[in-house]
Protein backbone atom coordinates (compact mmCIF):
# COMPACT_ATOMS: atom_id res chain seq x y z
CA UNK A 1 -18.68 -8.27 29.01
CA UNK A 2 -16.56 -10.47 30.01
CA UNK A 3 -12.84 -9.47 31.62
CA UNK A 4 -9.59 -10.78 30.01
CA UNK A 5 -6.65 -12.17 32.35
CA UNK A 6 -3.32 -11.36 31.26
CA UNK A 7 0.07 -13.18 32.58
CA UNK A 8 1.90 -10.36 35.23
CA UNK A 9 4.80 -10.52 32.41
CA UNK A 10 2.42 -9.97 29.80
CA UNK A 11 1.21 -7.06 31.48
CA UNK A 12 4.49 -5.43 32.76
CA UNK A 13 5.73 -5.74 28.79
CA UNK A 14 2.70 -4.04 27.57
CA UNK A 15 2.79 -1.49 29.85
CA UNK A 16 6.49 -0.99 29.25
CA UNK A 17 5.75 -0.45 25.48
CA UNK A 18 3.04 2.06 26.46
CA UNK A 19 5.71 3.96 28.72
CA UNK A 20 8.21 4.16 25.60
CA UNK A 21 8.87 8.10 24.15
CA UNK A 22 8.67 7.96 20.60
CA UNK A 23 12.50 7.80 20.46
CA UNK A 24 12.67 4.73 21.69
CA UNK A 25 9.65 3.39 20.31
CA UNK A 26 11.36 3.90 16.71
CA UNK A 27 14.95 2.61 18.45
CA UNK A 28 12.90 -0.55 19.42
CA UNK A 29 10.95 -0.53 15.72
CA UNK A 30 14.48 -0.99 14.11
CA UNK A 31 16.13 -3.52 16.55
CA UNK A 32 13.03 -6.10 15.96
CA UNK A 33 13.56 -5.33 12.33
CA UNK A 34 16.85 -6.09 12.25
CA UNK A 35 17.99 -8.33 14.64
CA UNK A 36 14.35 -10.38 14.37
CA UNK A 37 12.76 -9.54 10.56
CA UNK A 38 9.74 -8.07 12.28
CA UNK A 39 8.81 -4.58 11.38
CA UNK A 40 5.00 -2.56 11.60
CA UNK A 41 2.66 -2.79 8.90
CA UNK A 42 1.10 0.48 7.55
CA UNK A 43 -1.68 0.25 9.93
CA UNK A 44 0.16 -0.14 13.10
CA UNK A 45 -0.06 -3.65 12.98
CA UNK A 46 3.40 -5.96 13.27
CA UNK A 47 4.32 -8.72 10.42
CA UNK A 48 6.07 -11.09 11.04
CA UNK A 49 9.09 -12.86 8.55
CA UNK A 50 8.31 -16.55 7.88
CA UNK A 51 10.77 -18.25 10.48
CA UNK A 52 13.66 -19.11 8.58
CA UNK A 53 13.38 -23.35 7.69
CA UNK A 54 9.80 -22.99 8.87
CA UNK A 55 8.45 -25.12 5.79
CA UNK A 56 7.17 -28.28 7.95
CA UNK A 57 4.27 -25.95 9.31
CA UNK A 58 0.55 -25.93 8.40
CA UNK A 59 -0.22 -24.12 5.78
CA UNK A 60 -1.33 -20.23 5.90
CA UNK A 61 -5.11 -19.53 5.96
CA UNK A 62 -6.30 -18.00 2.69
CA UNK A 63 -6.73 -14.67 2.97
CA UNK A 64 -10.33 -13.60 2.75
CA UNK A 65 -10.45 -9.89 2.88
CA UNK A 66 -8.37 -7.61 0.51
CA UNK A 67 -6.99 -4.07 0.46
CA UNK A 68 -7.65 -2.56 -2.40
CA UNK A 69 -4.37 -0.28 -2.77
CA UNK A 70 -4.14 2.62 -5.92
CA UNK A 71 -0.45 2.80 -6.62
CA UNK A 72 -0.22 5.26 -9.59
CA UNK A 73 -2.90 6.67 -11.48
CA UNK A 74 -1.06 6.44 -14.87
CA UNK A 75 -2.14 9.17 -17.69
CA UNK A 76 -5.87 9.41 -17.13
CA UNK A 77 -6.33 10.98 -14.08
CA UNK A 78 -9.84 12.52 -14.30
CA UNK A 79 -11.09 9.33 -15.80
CA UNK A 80 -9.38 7.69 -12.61
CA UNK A 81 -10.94 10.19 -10.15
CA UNK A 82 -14.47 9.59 -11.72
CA UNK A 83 -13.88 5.89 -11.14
CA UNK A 84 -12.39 6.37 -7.07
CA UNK A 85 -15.53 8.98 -7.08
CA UNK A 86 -18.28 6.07 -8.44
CA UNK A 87 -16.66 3.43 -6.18
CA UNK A 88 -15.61 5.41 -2.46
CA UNK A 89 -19.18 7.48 -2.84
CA UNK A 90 -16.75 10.04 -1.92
CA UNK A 91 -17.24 13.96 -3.17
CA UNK A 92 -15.39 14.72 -6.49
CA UNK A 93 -12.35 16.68 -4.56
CA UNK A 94 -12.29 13.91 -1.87
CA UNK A 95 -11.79 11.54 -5.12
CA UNK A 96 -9.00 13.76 -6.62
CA UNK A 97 -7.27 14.17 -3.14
CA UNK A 98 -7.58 10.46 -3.00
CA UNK A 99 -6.20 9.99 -6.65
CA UNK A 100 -3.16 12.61 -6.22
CA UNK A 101 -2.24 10.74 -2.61
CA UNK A 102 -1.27 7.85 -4.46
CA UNK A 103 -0.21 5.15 -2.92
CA UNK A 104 -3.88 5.50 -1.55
CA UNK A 105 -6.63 2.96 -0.20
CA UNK A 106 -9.51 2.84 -2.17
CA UNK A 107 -11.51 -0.05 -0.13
CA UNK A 108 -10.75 -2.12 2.86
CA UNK A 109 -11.62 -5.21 4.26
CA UNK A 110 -13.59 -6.23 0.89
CA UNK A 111 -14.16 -10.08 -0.55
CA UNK A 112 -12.34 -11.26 -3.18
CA UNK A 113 -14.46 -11.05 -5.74
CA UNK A 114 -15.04 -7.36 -4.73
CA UNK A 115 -11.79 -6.39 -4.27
CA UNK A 116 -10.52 -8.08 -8.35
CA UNK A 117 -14.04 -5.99 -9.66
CA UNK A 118 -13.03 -2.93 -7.91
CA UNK A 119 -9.21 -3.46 -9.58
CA UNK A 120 -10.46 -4.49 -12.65
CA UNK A 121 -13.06 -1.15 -13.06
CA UNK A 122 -9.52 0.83 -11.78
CA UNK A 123 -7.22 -0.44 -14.03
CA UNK A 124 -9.10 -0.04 -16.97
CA UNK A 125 -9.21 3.54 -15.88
CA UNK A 126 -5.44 3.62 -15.79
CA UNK A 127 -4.56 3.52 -12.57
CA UNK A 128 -2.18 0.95 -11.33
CA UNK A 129 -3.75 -1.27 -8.38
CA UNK A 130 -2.46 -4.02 -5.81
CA UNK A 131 -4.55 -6.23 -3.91
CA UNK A 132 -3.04 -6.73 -0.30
């Protein structure tokens, strides 16, 4: 395995962040957003706001793996549960906790193609789905 070499700033900044109590890690979550349009994704992972006049650049990779996201499960919620049930492989009450957590993630990390079948079979269930 080979062994990563980080700048000493690099380094002191990381370990810095590591340091942080959770007070200031949320005091330092809402300067970047505010002062710098940066704020943590629902994973833990930071996004970034497009650079303000940035439209000279190269254009953004297409996305190739999808989040398929549940955002309501509309009137049918059994029929929806059967569906998350069929597609997750999950146990019928892991389904229904799934279903009732709404906004919930039914699959991760899944092709395109995938990720519109999995919406498609969802939606016409009656649940409400985003692709992210």
């Amino acid at each position: 395995m080979s062994e990563t070499t980080f700048a000493d700033d690099i380094k002191q900044l990381g370990d810095s962040i590591v340091g942080l109590t959770l007070k200031q890690a949320k005091e330092l979550s809402d300067y970047l957003k505010e002062e710098h349009g940066i704020e943590a994704a629902a994973g833990g992972a930071i996004m970034m706001a497009p650079a303000a006049g940035d439209g000279g650049g190269e254009a953004a990779a297409e996305q190739t793996e999808f989040d398929v996201v549940m955002t309501s499960f509309g009137d049918a919620k059994l029929n929806v549960v059967k569906v998350v049930k069929n597609l997750t492989g999950a146990s019928l009450m892991d389904a229904k906790k799934m279903v009732e957590g709404v906004p919930a993630t039914i699959k991760e990390k899944v092709s395109k193609e995938e990720a519109e079948k999995v919406k498609k079979e969802l939606e016409e269930a009656g649940a409400t789905v985003e692709l992210k």
